[in-house]
Protein backbone atom coordinates (compact mmCIF):
# COMPACT_ATOMS: atom_id res chain seq x y z
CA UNK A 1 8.11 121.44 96.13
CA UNK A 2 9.78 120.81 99.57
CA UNK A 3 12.61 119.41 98.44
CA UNK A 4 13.63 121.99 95.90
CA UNK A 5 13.19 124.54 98.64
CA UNK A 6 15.40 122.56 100.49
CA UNK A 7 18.14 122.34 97.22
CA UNK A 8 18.30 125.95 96.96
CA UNK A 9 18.79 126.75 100.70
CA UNK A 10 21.64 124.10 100.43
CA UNK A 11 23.01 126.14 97.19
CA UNK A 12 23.23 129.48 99.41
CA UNK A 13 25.37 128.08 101.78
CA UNK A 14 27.70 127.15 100.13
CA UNK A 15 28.07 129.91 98.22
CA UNK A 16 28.52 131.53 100.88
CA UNK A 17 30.60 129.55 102.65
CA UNK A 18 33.16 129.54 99.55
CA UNK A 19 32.72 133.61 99.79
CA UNK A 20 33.80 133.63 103.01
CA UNK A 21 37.03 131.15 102.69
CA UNK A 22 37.98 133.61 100.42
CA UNK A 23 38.04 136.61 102.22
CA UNK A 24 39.64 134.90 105.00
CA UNK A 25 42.25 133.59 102.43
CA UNK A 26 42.70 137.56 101.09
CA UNK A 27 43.20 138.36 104.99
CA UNK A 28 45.81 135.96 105.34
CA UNK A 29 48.03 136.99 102.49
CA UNK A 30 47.79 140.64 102.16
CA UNK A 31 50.44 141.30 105.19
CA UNK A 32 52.23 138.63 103.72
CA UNK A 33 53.28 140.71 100.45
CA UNK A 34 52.78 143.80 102.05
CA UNK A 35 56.23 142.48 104.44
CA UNK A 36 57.90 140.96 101.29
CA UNK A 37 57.52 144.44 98.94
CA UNK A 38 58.85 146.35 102.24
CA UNK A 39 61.53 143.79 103.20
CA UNK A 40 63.51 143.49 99.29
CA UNK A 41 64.63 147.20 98.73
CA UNK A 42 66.09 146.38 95.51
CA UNK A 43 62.56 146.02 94.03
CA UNK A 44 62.59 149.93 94.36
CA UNK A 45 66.40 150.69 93.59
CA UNK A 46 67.44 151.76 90.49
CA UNK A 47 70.58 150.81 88.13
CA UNK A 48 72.11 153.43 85.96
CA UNK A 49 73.51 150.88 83.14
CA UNK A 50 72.15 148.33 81.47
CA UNK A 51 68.96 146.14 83.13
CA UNK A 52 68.37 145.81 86.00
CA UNK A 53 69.09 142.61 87.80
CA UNK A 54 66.51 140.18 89.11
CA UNK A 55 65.30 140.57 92.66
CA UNK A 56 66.55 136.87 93.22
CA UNK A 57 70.08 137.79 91.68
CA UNK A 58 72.66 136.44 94.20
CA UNK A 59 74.98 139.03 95.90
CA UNK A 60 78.62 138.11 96.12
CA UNK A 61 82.02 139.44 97.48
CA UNK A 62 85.17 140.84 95.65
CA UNK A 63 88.00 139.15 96.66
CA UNK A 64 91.49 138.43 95.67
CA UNK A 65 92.94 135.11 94.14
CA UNK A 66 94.68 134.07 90.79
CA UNK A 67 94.05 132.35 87.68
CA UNK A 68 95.43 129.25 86.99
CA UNK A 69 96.12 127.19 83.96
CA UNK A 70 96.09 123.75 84.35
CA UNK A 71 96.72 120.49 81.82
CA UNK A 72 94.67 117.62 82.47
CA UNK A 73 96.23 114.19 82.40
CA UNK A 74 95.07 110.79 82.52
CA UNK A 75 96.96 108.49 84.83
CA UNK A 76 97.09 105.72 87.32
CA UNK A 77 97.86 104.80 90.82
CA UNK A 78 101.28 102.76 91.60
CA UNK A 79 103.22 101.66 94.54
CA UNK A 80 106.34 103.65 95.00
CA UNK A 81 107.86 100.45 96.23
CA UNK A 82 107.18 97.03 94.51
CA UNK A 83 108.51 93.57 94.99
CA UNK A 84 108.32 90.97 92.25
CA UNK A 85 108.13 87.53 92.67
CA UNK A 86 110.22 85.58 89.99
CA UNK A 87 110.15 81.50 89.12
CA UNK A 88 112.63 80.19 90.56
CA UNK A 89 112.81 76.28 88.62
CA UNK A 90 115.11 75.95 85.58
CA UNK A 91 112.55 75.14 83.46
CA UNK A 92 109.57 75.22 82.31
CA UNK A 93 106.49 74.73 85.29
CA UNK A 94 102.67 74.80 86.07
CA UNK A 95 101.24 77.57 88.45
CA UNK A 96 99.16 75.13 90.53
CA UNK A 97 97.73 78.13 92.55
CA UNK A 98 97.58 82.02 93.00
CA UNK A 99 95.63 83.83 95.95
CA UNK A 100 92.67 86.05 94.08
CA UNK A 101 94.52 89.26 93.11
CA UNK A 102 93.93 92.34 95.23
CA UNK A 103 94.91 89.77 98.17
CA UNK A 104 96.59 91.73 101.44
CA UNK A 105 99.38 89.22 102.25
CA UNK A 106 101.68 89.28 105.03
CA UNK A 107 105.26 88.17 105.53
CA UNK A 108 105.68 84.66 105.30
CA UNK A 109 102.25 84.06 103.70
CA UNK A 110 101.96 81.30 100.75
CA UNK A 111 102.02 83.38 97.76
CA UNK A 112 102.62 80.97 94.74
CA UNK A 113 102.82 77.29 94.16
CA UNK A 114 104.27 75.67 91.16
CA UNK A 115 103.52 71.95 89.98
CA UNK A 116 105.85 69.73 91.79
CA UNK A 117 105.24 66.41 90.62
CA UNK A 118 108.36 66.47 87.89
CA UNK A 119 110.94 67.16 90.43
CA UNK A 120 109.26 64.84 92.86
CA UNK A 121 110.25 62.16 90.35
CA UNK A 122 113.60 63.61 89.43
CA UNK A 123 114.02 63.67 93.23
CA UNK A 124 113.01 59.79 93.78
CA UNK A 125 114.78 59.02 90.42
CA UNK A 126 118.32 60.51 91.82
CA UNK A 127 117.78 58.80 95.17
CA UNK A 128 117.66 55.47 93.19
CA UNK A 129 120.62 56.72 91.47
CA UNK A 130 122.21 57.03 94.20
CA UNK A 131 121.64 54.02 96.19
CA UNK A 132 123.09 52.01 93.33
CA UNK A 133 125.88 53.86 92.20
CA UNK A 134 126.97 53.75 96.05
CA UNK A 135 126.35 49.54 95.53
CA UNK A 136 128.48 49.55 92.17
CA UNK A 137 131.13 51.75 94.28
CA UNK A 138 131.20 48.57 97.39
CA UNK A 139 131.03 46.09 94.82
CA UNK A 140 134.11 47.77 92.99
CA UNK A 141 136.14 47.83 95.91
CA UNK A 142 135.59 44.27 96.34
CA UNK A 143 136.05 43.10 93.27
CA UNK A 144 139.50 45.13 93.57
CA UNK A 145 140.42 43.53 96.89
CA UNK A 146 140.05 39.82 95.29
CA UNK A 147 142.08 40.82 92.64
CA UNK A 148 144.77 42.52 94.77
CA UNK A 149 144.46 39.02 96.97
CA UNK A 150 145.20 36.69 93.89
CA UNK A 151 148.25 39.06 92.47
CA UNK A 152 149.84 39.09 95.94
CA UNK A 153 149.55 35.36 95.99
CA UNK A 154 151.10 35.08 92.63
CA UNK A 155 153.99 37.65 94.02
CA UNK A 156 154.46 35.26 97.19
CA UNK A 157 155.09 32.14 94.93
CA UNK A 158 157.85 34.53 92.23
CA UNK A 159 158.90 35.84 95.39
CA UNK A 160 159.87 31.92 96.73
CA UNK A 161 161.11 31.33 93.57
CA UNK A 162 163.46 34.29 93.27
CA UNK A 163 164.74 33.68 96.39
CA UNK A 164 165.56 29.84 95.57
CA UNK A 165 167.05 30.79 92.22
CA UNK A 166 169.10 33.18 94.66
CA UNK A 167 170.24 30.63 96.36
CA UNK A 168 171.06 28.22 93.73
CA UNK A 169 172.91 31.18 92.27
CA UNK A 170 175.13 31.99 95.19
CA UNK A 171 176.95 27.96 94.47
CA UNK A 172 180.66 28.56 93.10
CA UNK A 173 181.42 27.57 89.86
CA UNK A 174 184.42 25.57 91.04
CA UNK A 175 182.49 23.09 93.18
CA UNK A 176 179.60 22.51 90.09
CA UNK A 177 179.42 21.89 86.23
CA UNK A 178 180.16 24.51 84.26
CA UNK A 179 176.54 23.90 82.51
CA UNK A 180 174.74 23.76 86.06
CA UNK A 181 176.23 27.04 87.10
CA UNK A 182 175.04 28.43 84.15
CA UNK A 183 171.44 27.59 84.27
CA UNK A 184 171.19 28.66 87.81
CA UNK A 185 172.61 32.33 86.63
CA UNK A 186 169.71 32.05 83.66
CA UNK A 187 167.48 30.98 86.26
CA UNK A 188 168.08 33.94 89.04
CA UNK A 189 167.49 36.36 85.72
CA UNK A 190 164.12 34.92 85.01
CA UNK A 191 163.03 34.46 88.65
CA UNK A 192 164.15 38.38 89.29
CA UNK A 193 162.88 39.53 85.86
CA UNK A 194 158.87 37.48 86.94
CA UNK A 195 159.09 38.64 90.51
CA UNK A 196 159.64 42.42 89.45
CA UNK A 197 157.38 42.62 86.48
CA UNK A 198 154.61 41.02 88.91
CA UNK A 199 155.17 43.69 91.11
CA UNK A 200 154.92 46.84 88.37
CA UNK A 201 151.42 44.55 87.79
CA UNK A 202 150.55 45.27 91.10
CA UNK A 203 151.06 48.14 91.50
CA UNK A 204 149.35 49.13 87.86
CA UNK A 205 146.51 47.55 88.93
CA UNK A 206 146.86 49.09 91.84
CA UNK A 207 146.42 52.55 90.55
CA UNK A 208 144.13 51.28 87.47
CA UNK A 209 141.75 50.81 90.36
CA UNK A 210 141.95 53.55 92.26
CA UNK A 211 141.12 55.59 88.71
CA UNK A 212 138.08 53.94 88.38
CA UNK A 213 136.76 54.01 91.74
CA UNK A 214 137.41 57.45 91.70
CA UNK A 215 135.13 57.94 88.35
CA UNK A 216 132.26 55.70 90.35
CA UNK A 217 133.05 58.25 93.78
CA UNK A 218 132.59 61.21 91.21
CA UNK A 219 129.74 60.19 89.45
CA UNK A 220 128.42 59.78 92.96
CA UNK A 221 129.05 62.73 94.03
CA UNK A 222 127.15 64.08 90.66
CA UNK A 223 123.79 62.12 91.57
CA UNK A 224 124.03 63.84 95.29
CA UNK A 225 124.47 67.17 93.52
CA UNK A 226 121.25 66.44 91.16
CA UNK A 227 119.61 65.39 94.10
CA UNK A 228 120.33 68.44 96.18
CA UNK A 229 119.51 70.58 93.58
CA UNK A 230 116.27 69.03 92.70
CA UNK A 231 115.15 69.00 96.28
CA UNK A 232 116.29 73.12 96.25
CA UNK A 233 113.66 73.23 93.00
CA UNK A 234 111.17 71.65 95.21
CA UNK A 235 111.30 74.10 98.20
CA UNK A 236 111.09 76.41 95.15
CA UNK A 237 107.87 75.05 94.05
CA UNK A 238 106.25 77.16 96.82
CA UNK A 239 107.06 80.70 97.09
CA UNK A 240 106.38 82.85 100.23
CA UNK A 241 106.01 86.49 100.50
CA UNK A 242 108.77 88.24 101.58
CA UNK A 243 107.01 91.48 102.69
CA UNK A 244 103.52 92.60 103.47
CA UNK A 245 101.74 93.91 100.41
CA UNK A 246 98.93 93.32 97.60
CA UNK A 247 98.78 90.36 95.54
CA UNK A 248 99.30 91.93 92.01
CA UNK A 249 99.31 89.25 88.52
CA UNK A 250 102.17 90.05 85.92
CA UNK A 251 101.32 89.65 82.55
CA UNK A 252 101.29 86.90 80.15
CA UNK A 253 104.60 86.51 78.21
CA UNK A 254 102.25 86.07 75.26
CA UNK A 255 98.80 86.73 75.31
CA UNK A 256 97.34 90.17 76.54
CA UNK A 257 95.86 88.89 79.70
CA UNK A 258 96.99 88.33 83.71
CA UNK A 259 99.22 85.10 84.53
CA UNK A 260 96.23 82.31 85.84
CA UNK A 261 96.31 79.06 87.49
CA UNK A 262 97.31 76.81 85.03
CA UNK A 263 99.96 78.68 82.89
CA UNK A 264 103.70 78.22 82.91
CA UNK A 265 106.38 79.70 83.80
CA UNK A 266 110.19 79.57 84.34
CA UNK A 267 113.53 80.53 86.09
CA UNK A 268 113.57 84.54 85.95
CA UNK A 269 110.04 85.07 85.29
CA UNK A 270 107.69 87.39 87.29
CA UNK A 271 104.63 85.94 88.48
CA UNK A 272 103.68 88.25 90.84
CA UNK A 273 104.05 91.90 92.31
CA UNK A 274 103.86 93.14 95.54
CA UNK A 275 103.55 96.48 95.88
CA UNK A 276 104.08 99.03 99.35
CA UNK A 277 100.49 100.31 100.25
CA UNK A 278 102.01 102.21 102.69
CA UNK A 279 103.10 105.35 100.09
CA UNK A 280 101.82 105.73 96.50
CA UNK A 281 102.79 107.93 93.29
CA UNK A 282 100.62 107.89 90.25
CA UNK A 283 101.63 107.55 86.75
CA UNK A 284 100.76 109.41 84.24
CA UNK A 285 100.47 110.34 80.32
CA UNK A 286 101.11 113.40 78.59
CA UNK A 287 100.67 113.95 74.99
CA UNK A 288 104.33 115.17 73.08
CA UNK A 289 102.53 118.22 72.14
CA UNK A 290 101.70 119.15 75.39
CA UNK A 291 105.05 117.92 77.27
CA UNK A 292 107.41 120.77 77.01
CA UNK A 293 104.66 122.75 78.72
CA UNK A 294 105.36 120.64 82.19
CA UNK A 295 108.75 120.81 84.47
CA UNK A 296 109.86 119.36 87.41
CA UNK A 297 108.09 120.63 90.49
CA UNK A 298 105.13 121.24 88.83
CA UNK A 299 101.59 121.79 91.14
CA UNK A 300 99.00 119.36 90.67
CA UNK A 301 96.01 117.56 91.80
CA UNK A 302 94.77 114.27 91.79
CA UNK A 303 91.24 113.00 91.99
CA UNK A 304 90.48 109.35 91.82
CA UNK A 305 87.58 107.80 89.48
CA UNK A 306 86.26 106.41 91.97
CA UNK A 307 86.45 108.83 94.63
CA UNK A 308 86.16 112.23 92.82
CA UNK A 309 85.15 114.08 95.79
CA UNK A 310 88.77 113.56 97.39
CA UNK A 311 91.35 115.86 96.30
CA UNK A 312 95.33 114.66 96.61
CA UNK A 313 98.08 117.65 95.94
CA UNK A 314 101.33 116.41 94.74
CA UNK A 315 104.08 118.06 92.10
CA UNK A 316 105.66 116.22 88.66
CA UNK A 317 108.75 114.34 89.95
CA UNK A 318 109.82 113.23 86.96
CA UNK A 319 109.49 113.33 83.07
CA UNK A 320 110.63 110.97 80.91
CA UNK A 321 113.59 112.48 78.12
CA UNK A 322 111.91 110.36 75.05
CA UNK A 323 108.30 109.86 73.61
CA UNK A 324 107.28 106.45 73.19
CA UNK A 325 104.25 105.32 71.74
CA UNK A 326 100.90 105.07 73.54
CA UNK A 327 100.63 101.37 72.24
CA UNK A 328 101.64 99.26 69.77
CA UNK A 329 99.53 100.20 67.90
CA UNK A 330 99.13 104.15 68.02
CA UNK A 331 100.63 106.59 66.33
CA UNK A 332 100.95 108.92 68.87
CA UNK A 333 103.43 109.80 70.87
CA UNK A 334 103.67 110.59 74.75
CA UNK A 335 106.00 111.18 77.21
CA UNK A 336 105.53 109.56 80.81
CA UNK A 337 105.21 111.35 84.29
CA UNK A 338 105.79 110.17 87.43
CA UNK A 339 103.49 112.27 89.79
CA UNK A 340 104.78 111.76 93.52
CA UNK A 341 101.90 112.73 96.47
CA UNK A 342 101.65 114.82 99.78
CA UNK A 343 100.06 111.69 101.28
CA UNK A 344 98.52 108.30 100.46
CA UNK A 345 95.08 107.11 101.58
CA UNK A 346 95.15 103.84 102.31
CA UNK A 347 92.07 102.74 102.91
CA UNK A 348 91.28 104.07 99.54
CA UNK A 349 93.72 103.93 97.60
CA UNK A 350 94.86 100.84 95.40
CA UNK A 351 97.61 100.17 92.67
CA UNK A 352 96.17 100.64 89.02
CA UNK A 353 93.02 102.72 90.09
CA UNK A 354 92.47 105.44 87.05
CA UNK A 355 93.06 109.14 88.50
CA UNK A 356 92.70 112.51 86.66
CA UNK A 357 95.34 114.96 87.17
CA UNK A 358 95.36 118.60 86.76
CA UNK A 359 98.54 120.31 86.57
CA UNK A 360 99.40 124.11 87.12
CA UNK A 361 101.64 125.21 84.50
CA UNK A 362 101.14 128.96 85.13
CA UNK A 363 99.85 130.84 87.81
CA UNK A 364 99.40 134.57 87.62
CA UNK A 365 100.19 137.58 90.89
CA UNK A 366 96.86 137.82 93.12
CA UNK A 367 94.42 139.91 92.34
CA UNK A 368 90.35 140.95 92.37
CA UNK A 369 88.48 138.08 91.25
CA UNK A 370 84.81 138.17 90.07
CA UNK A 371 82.70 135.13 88.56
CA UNK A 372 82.44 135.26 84.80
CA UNK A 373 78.54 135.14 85.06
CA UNK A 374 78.56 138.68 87.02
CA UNK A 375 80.10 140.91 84.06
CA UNK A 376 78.26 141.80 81.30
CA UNK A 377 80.03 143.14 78.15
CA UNK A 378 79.39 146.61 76.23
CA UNK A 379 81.74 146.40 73.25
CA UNK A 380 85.04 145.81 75.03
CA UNK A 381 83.99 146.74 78.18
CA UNK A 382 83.12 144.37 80.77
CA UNK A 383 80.56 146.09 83.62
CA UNK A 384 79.66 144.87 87.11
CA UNK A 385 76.83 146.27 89.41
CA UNK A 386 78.52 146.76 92.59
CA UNK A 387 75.39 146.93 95.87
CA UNK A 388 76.05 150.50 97.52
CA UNK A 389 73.69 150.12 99.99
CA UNK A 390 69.96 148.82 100.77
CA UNK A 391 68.36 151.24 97.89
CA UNK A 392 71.66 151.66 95.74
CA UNK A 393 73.21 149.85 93.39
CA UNK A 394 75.63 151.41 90.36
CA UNK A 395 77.20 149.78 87.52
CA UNK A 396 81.32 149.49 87.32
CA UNK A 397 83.35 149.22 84.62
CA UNK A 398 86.28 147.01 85.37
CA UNK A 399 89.89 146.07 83.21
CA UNK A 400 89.93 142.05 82.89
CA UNK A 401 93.73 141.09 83.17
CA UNK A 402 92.81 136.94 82.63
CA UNK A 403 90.51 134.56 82.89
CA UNK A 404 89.58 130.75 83.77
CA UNK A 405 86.51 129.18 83.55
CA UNK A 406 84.54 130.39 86.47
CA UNK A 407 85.61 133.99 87.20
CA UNK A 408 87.61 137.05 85.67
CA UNK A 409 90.73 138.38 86.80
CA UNK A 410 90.19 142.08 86.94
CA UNK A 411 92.74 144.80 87.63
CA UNK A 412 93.33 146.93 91.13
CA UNK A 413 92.53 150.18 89.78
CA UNK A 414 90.11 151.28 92.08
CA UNK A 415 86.94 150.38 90.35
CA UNK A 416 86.44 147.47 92.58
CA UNK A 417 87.78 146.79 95.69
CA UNK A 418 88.43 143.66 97.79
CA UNK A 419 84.91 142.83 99.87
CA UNK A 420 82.72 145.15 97.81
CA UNK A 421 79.12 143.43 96.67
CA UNK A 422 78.44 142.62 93.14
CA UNK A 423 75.63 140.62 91.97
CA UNK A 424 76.71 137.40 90.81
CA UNK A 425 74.86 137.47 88.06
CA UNK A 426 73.23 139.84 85.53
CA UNK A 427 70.20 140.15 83.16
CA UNK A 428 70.56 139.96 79.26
């Protein structure tokens, strides 16, 4: 009995307790929308067109501006200024290493190496060369002096005996047999005819060997060229950067991919690219369609993939005169663009990085803009509610002229004026 006494008591105060919090909660809340109804005068204006607009509506401003249209292009960062890296070995090499493309290199840096080993053995191979065809060239030259030695012996002996037979020769015929006189005239011939031939073999020989130590000298002189030029391949083998600038990969001559450690190349082929970070232009693609709509000068702006949020103005610097294909494979056509910039962003900004373009290809006179979302059409007629005052508000019929995607170009006819307050945005 006590304890459902005691239950009931506990069942009264709390109902009256939750009475209570409610009042207190009524107190709280009634000056609350008692200042909201009094503060928002528009609750208890009046519109005289159309519905009227929510008490949450934005309010805007007239003001003046033009409509643009705009082409959007795909395109893609490049260096205004590029340097390319070539092979510089007459044939065919290894690529032994490449620094990671994207690199920052400066002047001087290593920037490719090419397999060496082949001209390190043409190099030892020529020295070789060398060293003997010099030996064949001292052994020559000896060999020719011993034979000069013996022929000038030879000539000293005809010589003694052309000078006896001389002698013998110079006897009268009066003091001597007719038969001995005779014989020493025959011999004199013979002695003079040995003596001079013997000479003319001298001097053949003479000359014989001077031809062929001449071929040995010149053949020389062809192993020292081979050398020299072999030892120009091998400072070739390791190619320096001749400017500060990015590490960019050329493409394979064959497959669709990037040049890699490991591939060849040759004499006259790019390897590498460095481009100038220090002033960019992007490239771009327009469809043939849409080329004749684009000039020379033409406004535009760039925003990068990967940085949307910045904005870069430029104007269309050039246009190419032909369409080409977009690939080897498409059948489309396109014409290319070269987009120059106001100003690069280095620490952003990177060779090949995708960018979207937009570029102005007409531009009307200012005049009143509006946002699209604030008219609202009856037939033809497009109608505004312009804000008069805290309890006022009218509707305005106004003459579009153009339109973009966001707002209306309306007419100066003294509907609207610039700075007068419209509600952004209207009930349907």
């Amino acid at each position: 009995m006590l304890s459902s006494i005691l239950n009931q008591d506990e069942k009264k105060r709390r109902r009256l307790a939750l009475i209570i919090s409610v009042f207190l909660l009524l107190a709280i809340l009634t000056p609350i929308f008692i200042y909201r109804y009094r503060s928002n005068p528009f609750d208890r204006s009046f519109i005289t067109y159309g519905a009227t607009p929510s008490p949450s509506s934005p309010v805007v401003e007239v003001r003046r501006g033009s409509i643009k249209k705009t082409l959007l292009l795909d395109g893609e960062l490049r260096a205004v200024r590029s340097r390319t890296i070539y092979g510089t070995t007459p044939e065919d090499v290894k690529i032994v290493y490449l620094p990671p493309e994207g690199t920052i290199v400066k002047a001087g840096d290593r920037l490719v190496e090419l397999d060496s080993s082949t001209v390190l053995t043409r190099i030892k191979d020529s020295e070789e060369r060398i060293v003997a065809a010099e030996n064949e060239i001292i052994r020559a030259r000896a060999q020719h002096e011993a034979m000069l030695r013996d022929l000038e012996v030879e000539l000293s002996r005809l010589w003694l005996a052309y000078e006896t037979a001389k002698l013998k020769a110079k006897i009268p015929a009066e003091v001597q047999p007719r038969r001995e006189y005779q014989d020493a005239q025959l011999a004199l011939e013979k002695a003079r005819t040995e003596y001079e031939n013997h000479l003319s073999k001298i001097e053949q020989r003479k000359k014989e060997q001077a031809a062929e130590l001449q071929v040995k000298i010149i053949d020389n002189d062809k192993l020292k060229v081979q050398l020299d030029r072999a030892k120009s391949n091998l400072d070739g083998m390791q190619l320096r950067a001749p400017s500060d600038g990015m590490v960019i990969y050329n493409d394979h001559w064959q497959e669709r991919r990037k040049l890699q450690v490991g591939d060849l190349v040759w004499m006259g082929w790019p390897v590498v690219r460095l481009p100038d970070l220090t002033e960019m232009e992007v490239l771009a693609q327009v469809n043939e369609v849409d080329g004749p709509k684009l000039s020379i000068g033409s406004k535009t702006e760039i925003r990068l993939d990967t940085y949307p949020d910045t904005v870069i103005t430029g104007e269309v610097e050039e246009i190419s005169q032909t369409a080409v294909k977009a690939s080897w494979m498409a059948k489309a056509k396109i014409f290319r663009v070269v987009i120059s910039l106001d100003r690069t962003v280095m620490e952003i900004m990177k060779p090949g990085m995708s960018a979207q373009i937009s570029v102005t290809i007409s531009e009307t006179q200012p005049q009143l803009l509006i946002p699209r979302s604030a008219v609202k059409f009856d037939g033809e007629s497009g109608i505004v509610t312009r804000v008069e005052g805290p309890d006022a508000q009218r509707p305005v019929t106004v003459t579009i002229l153009a339109a973009d995607v966001s707002n209306y170009l309306v007419a100066s006819n003294g509907a609207l004026k610039e700075g007068d307050r419209i509600f952004a945005k209207q009930n349907n």
